[in-house]
PDB file of N, CA and C in Angstrom:
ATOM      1  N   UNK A   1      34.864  -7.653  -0.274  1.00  0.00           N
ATOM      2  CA  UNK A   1      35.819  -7.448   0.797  1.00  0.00           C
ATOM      3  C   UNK A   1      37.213  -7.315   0.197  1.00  0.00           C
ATOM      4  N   UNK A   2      38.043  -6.212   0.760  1.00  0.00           N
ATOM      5  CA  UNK A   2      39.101  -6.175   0.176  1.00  0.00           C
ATOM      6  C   UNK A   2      40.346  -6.954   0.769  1.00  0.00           C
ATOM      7  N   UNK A   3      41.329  -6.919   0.694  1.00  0.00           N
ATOM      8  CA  UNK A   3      42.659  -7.581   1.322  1.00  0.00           C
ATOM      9  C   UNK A   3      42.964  -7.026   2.439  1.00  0.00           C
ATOM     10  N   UNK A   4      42.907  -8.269   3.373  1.00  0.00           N
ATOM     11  CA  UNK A   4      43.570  -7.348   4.602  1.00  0.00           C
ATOM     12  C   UNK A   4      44.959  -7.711   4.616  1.00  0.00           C
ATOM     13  N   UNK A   5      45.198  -7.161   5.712  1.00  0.00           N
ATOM     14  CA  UNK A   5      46.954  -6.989   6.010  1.00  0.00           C
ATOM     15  C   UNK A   5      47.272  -7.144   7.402  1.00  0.00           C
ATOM     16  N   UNK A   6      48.761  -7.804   7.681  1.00  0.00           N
ATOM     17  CA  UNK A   6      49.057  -7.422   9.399  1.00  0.00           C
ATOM     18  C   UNK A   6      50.316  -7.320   9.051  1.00  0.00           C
ATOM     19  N   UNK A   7      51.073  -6.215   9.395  1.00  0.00           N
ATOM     20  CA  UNK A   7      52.088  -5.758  10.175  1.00  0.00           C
ATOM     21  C   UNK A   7      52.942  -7.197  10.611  1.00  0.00           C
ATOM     22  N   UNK A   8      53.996  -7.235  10.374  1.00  0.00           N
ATOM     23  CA  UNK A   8      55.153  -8.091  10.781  1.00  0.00           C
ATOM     24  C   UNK A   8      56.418  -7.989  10.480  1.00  0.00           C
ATOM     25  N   UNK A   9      56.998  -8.258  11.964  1.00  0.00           N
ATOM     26  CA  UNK A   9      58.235  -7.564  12.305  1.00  0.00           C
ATOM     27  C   UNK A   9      59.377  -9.040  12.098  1.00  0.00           C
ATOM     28  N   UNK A  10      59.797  -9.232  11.024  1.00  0.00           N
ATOM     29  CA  UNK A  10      60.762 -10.803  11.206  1.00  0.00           C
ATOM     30  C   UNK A  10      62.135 -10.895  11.971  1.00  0.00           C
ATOM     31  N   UNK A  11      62.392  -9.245  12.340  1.00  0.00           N
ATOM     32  CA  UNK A  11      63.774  -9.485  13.422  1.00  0.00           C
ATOM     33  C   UNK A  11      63.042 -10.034  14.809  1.00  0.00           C
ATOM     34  N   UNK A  12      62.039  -8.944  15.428  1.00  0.00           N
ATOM     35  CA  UNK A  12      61.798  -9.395  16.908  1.00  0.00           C
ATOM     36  C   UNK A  12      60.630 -10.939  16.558  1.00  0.00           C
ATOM     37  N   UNK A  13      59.922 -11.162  15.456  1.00  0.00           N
ATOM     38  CA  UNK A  13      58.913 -12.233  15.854  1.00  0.00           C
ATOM     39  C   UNK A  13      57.528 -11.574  16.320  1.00  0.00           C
ATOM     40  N   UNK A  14      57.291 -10.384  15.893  1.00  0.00           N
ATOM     41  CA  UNK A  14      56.247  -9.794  16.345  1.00  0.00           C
ATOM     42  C   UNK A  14      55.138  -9.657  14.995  1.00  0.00           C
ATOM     43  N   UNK A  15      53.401  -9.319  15.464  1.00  0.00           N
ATOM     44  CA  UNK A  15      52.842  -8.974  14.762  1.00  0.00           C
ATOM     45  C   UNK A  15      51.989  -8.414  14.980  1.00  0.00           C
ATOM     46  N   UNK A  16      51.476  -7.033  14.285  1.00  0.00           N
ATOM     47  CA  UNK A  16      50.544  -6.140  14.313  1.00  0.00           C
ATOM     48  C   UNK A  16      49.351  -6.811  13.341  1.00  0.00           C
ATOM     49  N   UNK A  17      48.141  -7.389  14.440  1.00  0.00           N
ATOM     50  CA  UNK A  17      46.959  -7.804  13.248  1.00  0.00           C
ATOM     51  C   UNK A  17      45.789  -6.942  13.116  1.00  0.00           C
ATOM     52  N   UNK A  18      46.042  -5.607  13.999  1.00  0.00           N
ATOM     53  CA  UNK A  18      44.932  -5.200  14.182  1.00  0.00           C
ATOM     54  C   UNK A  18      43.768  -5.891  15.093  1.00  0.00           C
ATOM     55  N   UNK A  19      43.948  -6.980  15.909  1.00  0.00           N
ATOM     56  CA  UNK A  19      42.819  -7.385  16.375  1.00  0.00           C
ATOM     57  C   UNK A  19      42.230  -6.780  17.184  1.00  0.00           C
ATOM     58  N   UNK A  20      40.360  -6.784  17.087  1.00  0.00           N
ATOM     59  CA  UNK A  20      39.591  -5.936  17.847  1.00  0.00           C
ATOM     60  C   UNK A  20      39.313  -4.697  17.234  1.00  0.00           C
ATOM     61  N   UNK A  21      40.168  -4.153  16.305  1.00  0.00           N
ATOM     62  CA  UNK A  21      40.156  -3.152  15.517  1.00  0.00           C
ATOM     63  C   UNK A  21      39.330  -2.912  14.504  1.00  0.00           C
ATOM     64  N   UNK A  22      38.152  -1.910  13.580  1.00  0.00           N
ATOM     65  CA  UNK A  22      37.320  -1.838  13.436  1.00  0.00           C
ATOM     66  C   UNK A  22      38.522  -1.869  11.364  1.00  0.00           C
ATOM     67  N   UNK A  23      39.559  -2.197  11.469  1.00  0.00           N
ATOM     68  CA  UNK A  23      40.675  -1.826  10.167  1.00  0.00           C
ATOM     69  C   UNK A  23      41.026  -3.260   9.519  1.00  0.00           C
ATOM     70  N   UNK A  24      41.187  -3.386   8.607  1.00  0.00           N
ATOM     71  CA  UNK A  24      41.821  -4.483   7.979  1.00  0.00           C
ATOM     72  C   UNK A  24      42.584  -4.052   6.607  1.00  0.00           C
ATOM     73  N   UNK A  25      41.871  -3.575   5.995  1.00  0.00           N
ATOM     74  CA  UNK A  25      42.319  -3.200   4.389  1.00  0.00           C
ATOM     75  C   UNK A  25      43.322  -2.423   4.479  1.00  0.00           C
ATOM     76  N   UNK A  26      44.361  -1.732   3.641  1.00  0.00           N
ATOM     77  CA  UNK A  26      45.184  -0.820   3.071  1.00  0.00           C
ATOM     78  C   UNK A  26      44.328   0.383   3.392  1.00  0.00           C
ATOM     79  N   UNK A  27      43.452   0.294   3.061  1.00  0.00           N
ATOM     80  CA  UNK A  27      42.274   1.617   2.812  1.00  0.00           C
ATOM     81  C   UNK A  27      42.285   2.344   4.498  1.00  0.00           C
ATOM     82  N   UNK A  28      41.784   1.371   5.038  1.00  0.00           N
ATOM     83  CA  UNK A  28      41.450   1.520   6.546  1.00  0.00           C
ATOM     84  C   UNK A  28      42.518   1.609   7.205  1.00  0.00           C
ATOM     85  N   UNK A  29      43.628   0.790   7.232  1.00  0.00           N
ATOM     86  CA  UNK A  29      44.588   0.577   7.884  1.00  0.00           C
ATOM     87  C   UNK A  29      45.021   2.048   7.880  1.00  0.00           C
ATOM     88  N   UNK A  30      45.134   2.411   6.721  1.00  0.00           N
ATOM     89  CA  UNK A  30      46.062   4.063   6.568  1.00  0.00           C
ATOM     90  C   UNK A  30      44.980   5.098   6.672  1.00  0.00           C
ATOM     91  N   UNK A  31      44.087   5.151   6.410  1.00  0.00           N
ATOM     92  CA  UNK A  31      42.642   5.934   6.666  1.00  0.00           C
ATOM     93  C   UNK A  31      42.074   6.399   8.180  1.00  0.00           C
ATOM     94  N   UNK A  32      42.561   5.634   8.866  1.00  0.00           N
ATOM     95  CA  UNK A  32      41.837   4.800  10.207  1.00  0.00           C
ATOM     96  C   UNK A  32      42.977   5.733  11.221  1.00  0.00           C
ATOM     97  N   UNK A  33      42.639   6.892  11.924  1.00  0.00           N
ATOM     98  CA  UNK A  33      43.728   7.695  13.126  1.00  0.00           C
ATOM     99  C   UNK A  33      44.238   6.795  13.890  1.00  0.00           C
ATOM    100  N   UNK A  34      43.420   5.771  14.444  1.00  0.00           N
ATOM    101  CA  UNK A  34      44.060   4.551  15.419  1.00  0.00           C
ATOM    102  C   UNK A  34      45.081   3.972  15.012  1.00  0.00           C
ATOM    103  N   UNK A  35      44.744   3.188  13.801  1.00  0.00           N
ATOM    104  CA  UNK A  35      45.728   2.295  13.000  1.00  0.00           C
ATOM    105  C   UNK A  35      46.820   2.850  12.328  1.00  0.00           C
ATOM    106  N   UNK A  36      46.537   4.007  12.322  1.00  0.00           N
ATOM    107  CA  UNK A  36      47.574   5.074  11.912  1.00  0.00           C
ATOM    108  C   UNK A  36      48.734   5.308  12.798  1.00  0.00           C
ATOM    109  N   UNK A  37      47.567   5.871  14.045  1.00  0.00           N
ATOM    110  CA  UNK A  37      48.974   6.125  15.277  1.00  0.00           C
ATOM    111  C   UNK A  37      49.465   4.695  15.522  1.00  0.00           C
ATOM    112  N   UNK A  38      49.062   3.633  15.536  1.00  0.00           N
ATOM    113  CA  UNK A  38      49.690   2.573  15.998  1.00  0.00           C
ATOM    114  C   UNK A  38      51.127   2.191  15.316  1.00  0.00           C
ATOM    115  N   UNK A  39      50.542   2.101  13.691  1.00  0.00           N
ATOM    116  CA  UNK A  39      51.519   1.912  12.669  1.00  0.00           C
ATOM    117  C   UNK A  39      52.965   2.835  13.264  1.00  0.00           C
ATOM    118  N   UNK A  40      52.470   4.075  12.970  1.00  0.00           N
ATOM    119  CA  UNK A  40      53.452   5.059  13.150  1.00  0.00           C
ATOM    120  C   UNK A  40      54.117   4.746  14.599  1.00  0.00           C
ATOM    121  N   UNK A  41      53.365   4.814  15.311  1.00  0.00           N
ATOM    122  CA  UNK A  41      54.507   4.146  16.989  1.00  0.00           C
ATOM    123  C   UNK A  41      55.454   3.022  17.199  1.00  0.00           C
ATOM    124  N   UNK A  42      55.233   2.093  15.849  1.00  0.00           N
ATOM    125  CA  UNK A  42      55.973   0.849  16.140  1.00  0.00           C
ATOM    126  C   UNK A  42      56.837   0.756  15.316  1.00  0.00           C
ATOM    127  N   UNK A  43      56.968   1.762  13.888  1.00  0.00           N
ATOM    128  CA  UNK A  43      57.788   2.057  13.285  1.00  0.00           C
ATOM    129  C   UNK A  43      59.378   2.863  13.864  1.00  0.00           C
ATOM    130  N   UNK A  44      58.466   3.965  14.638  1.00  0.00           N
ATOM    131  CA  UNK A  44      59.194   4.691  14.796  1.00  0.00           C
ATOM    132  C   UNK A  44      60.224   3.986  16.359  1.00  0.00           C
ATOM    133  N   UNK A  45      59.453   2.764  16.707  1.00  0.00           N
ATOM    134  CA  UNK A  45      59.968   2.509  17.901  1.00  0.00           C
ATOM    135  C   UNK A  45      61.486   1.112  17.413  1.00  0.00           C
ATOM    136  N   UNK A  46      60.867   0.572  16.106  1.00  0.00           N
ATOM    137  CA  UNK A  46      61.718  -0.644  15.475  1.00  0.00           C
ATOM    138  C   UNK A  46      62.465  -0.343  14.209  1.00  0.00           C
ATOM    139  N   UNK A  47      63.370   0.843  14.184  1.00  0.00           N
ATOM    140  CA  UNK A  47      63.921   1.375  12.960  1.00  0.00           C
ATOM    141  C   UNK A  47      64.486   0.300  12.435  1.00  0.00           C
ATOM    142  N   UNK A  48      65.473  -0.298  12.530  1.00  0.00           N
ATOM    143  CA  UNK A  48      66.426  -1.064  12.055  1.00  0.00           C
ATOM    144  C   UNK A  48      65.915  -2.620  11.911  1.00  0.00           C
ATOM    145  N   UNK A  49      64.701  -3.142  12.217  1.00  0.00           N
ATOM    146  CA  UNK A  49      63.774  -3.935  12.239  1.00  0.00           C
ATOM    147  C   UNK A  49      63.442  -4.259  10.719  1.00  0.00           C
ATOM    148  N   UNK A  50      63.375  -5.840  10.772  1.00  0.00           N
ATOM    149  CA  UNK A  50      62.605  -6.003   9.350  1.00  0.00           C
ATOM    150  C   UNK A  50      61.327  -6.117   9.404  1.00  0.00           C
ATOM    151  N   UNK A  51      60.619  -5.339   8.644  1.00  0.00           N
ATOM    152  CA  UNK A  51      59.058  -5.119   8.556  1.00  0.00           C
ATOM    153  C   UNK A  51      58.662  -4.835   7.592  1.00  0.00           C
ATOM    154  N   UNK A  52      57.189  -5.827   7.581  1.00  0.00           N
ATOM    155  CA  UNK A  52      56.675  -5.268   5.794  1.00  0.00           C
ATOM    156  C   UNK A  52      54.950  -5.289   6.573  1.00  0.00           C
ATOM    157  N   UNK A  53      54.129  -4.939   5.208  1.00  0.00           N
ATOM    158  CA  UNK A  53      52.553  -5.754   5.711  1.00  0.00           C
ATOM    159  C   UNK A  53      52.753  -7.022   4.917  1.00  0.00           C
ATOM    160  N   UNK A  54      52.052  -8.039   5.029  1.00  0.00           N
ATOM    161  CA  UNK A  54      52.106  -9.217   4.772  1.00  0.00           C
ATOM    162  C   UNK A  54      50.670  -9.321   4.139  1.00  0.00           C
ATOM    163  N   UNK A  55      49.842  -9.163   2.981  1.00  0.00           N
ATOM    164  CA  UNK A  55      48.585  -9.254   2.427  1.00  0.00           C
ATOM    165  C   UNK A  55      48.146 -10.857   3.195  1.00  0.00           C
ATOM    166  N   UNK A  56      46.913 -10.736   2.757  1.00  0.00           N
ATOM    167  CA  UNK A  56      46.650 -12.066   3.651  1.00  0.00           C
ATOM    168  C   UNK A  56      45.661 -12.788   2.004  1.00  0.00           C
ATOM    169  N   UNK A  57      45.797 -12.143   0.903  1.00  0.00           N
ATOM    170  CA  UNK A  57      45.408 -13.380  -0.663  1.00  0.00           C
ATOM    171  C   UNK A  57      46.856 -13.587  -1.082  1.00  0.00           C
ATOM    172  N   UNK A  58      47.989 -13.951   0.100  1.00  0.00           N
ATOM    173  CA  UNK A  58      48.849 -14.160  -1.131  1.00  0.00           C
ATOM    174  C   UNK A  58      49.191 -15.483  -0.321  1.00  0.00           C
ATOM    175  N   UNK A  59      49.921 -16.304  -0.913  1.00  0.00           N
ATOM    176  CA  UNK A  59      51.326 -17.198   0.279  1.00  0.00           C
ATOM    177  C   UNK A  59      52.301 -16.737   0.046  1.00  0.00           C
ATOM    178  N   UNK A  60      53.059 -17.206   0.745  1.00  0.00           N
ATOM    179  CA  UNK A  60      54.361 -17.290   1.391  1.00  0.00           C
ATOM    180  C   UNK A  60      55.350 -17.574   0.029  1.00  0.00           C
ATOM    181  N   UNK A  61      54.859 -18.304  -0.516  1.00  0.00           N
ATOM    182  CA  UNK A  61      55.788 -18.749  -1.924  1.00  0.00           C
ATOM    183  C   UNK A  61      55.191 -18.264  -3.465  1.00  0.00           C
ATOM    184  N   UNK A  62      54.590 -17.172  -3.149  1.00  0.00           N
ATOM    185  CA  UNK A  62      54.615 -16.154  -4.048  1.00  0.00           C
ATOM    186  C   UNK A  62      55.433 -15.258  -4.416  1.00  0.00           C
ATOM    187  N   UNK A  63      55.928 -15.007  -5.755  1.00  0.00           N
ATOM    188  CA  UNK A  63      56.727 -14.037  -5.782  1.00  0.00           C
ATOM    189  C   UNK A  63      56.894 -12.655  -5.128  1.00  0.00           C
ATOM    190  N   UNK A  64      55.667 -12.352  -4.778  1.00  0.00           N
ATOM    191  CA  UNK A  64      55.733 -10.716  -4.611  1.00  0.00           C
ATOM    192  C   UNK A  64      55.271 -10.828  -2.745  1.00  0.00           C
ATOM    193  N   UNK A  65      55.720 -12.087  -2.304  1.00  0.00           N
ATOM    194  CA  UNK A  65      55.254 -12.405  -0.852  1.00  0.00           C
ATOM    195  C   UNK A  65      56.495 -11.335  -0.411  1.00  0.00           C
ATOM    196  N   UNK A  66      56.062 -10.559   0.872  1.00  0.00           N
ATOM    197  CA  UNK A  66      56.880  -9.375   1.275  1.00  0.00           C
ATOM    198  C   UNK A  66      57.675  -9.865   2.190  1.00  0.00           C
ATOM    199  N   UNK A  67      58.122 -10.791   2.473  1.00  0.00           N
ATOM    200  CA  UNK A  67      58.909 -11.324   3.884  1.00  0.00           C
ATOM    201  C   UNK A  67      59.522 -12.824   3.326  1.00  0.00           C
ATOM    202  N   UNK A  68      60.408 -13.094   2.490  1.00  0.00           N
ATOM    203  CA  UNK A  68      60.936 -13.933   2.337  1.00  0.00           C
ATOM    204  C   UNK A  68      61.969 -14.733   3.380  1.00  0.00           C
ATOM    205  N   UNK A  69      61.108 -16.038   3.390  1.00  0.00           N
ATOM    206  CA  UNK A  69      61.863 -16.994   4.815  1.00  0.00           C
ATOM    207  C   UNK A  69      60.957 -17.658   5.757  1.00  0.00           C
ATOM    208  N   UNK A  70      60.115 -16.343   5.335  1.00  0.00           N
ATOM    209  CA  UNK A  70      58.844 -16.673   6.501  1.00  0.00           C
ATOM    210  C   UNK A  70      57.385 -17.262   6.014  1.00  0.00           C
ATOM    211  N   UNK A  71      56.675 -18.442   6.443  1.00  0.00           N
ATOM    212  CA  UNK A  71      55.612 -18.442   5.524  1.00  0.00           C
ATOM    213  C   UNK A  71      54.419 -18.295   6.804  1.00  0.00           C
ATOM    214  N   UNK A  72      53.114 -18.003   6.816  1.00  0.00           N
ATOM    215  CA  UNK A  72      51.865 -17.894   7.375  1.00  0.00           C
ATOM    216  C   UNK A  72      51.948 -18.950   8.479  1.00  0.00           C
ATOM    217  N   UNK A  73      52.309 -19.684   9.038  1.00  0.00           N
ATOM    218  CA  UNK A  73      52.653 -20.462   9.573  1.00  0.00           C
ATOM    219  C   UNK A  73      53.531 -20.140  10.962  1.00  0.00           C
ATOM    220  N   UNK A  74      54.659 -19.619  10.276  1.00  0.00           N
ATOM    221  CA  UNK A  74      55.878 -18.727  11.302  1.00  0.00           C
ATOM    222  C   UNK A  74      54.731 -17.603  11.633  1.00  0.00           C
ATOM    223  N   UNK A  75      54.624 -16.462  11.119  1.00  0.00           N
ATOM    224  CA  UNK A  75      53.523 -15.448  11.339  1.00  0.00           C
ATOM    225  C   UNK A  75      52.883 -15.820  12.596  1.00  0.00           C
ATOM    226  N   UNK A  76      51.772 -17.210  11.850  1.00  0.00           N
ATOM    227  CA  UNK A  76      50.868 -17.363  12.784  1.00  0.00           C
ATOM    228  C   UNK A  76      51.330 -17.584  14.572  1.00  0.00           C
ATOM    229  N   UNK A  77      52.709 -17.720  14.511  1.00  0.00           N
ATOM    230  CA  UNK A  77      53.394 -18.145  15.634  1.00  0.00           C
ATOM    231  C   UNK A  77      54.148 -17.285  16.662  1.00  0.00           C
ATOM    232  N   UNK A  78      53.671 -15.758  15.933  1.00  0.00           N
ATOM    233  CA  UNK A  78      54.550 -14.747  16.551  1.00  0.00           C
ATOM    234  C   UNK A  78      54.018 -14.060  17.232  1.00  0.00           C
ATOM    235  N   UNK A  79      54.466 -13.071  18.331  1.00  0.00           N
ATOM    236  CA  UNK A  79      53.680 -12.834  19.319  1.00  0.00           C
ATOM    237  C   UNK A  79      52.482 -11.522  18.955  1.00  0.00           C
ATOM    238  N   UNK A  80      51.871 -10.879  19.103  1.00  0.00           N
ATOM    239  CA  UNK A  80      50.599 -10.040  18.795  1.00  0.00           C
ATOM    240  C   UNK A  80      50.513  -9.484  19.619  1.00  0.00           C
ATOM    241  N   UNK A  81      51.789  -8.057  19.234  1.00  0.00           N
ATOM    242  CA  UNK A  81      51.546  -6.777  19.859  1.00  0.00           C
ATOM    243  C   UNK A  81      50.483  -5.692  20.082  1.00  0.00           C
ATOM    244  N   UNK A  82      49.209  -5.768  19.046  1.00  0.00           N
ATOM    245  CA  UNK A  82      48.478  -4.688  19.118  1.00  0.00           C
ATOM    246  C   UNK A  82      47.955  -4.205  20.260  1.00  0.00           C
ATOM    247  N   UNK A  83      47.289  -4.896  21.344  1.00  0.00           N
ATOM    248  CA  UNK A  83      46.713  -4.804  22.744  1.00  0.00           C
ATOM    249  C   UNK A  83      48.300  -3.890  23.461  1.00  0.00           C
ATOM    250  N   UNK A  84      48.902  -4.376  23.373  1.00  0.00           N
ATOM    251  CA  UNK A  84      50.199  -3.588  23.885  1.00  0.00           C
ATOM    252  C   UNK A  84      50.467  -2.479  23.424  1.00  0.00           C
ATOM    253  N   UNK A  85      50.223  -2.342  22.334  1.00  0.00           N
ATOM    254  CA  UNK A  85      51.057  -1.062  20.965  1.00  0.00           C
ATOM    255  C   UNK A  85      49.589   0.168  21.775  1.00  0.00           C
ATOM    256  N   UNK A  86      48.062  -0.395  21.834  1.00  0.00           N
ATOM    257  CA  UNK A  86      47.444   0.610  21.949  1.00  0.00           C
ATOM    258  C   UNK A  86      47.225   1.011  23.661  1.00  0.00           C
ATOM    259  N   UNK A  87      47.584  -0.038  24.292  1.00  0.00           N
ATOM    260  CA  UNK A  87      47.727   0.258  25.978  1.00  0.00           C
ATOM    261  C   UNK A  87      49.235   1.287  26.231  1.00  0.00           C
ATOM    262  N   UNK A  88      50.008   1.164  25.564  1.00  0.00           N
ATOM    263  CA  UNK A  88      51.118   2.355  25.353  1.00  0.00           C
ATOM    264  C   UNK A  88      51.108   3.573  24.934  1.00  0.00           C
ATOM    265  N   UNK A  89      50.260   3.651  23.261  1.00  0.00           N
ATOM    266  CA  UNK A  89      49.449   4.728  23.132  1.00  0.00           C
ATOM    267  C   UNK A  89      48.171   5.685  24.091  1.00  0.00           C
ATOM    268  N   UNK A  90      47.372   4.513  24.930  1.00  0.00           N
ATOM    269  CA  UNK A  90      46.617   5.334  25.694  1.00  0.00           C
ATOM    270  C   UNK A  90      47.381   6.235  27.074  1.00  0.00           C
ATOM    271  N   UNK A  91      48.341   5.248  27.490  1.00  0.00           N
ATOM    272  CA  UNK A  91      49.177   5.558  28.902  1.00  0.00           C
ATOM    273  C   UNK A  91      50.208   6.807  28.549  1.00  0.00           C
ATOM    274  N   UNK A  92      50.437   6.944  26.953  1.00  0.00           N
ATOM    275  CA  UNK A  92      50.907   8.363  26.502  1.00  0.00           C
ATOM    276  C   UNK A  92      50.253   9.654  25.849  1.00  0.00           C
ATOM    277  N   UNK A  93      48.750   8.985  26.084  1.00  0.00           N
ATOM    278  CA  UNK A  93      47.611  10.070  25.511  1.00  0.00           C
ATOM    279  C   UNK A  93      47.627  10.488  24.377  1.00  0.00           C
ATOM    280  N   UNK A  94      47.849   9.751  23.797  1.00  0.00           N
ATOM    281  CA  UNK A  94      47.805   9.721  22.111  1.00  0.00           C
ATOM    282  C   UNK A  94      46.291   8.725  21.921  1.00  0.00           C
ATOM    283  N   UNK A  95      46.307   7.968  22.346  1.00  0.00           N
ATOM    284  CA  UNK A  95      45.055   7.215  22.055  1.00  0.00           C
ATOM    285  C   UNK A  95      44.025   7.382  23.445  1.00  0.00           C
ATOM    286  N   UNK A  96      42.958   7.055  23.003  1.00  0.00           N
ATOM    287  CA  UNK A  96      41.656   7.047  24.572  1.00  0.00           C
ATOM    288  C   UNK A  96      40.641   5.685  24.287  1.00  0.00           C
ATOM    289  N   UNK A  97      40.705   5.046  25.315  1.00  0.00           N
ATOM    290  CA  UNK A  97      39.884   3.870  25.351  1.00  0.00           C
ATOM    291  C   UNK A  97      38.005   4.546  25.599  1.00  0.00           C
ATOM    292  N   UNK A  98      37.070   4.109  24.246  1.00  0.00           N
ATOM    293  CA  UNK A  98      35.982   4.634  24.261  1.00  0.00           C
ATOM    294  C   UNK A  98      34.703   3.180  24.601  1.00  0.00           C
ATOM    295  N   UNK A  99      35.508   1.865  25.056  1.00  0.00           N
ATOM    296  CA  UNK A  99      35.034   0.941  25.286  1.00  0.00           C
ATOM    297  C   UNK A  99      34.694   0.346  24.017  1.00  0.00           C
ATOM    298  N   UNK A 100      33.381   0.093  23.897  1.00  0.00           N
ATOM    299  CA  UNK A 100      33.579  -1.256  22.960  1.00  0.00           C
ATOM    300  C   UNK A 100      32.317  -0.771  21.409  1.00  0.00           C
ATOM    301  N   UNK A 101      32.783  -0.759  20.431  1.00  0.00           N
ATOM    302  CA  UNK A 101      31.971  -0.237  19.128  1.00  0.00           C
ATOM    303  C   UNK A 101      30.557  -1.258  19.228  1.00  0.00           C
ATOM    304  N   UNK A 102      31.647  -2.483  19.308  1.00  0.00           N
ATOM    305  CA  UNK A 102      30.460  -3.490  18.596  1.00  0.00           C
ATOM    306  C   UNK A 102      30.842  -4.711  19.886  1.00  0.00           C
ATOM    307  N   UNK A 103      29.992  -5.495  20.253  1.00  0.00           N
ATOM    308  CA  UNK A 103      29.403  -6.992  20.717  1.00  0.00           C
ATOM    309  C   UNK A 103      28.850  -7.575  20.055  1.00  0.00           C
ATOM    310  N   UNK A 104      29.044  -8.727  19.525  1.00  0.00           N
ATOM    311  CA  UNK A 104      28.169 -10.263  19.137  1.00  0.00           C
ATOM    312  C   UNK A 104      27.655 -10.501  20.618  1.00  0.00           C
ATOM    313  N   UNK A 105      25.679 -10.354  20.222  1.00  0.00           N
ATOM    314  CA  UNK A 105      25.022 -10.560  21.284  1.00  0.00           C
ATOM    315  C   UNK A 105      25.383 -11.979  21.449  1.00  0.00           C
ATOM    316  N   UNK A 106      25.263 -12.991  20.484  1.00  0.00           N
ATOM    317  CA  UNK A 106      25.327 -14.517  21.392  1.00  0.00           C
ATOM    318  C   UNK A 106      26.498 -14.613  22.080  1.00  0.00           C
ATOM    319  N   UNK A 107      27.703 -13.702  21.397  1.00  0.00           N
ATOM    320  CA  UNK A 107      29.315 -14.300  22.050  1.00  0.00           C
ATOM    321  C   UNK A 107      29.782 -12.908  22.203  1.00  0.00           C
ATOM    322  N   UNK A 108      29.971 -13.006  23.896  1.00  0.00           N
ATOM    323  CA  UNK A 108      29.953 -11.811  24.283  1.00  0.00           C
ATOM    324  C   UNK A 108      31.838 -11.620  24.009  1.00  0.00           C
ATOM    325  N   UNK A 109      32.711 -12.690  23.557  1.00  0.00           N
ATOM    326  CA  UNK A 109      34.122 -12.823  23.398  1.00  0.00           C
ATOM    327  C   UNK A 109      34.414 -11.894  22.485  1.00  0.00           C
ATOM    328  N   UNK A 110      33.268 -12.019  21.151  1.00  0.00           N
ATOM    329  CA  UNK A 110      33.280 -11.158  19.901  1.00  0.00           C
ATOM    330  C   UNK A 110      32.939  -9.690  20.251  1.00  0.00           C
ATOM    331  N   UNK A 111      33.918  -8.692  19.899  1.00  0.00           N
ATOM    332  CA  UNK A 111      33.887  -7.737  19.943  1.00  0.00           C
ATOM    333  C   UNK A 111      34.791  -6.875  19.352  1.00  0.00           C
ATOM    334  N   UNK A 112      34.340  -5.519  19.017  1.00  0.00           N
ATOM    335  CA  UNK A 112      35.234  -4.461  18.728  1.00  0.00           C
ATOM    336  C   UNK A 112      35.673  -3.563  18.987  1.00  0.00           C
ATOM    337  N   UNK A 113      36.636  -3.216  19.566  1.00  0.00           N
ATOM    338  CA  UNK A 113      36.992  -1.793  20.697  1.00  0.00           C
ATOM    339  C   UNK A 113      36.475  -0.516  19.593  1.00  0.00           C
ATOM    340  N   UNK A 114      36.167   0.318  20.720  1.00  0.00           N
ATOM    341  CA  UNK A 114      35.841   1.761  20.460  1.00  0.00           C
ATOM    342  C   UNK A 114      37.394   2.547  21.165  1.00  0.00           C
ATOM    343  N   UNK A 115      38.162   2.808  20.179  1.00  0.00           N
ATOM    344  CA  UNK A 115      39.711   3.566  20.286  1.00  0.00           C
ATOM    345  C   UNK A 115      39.448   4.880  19.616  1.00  0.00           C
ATOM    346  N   UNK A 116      40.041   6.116  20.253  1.00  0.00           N
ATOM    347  CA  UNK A 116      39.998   7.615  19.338  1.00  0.00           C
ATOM    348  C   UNK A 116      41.401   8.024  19.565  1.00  0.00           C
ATOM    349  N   UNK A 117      41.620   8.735  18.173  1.00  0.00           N
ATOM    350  CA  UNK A 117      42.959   9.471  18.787  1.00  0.00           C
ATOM    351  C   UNK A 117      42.720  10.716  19.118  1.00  0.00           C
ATOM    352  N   UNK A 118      43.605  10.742  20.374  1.00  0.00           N
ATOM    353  CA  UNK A 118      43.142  12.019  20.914  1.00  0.00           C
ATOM    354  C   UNK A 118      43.403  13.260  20.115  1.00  0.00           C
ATOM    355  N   UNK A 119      44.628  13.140  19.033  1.00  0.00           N
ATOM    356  CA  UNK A 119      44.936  14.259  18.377  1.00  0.00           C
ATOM    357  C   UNK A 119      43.885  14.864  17.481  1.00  0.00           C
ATOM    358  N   UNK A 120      43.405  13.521  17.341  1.00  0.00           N
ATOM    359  CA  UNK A 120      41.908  14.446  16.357  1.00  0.00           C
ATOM    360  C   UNK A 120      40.988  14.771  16.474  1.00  0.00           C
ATOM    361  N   UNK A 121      40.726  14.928  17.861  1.00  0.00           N
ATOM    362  CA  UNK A 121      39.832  16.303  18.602  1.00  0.00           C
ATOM    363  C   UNK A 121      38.458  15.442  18.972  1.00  0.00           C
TER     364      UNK A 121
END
């Protein structure tokens, strides 16, 4: 398994974790049309915003930790835009809700949305 990542914004207190999302890695994250358009919508919406990805094998008091000030802790405490970022994308038809990829039969809580971007046909 490789390193995942989430998106975090340290001016507003926000964070992109991908949850529900079929993405985690660098690979996927940028690979992935969903996670793509998402990335790209919240960038383009928080210019002046401090934002990095935040790897999730490192801490906070690592040198090469991307958000100095903040440790996993603060993160864990910030609010989790993605459900929002892709209900904005669908209501602007950039994204389409295809229901759900995956269910954990015992826990019907566990799941993974089925998201397409519409741009890619």
């Amino acid at each position: 398994m490789g390193i995942g990542y989430i998106l975090v914004n340290k001016t507003k207190r926000e964070a992109i974790s991908f949850y529900r999302l079929p993405v985690n890695t660098m690979r996927e994250i940028s690979g992935n049309p969903v996670s793509a358009a998402i990335v790209t919508r919240y960038l383009f919406k928080n210019p002046c915003d401090c934002i990095a990805f935040c790897p999730d094998n490192i801490n906070s008091d690592d040198p090469s930790w991307p958000m100095a000030g903040l440790s996993w802790e603060d993160i864990n405490g910030f609010k989790d835009v993605t459900g929002e970022l892709i209900d904005d994308l669908i209501r602007n038809k950039i994204l389409r809700d295809d229901g759900i990829l995956f269910q954990d039969g015992d826990d019907p809580d566990i799941f993974i949305r089925k998201i397409s971007n519409i741009g890619m046909g």
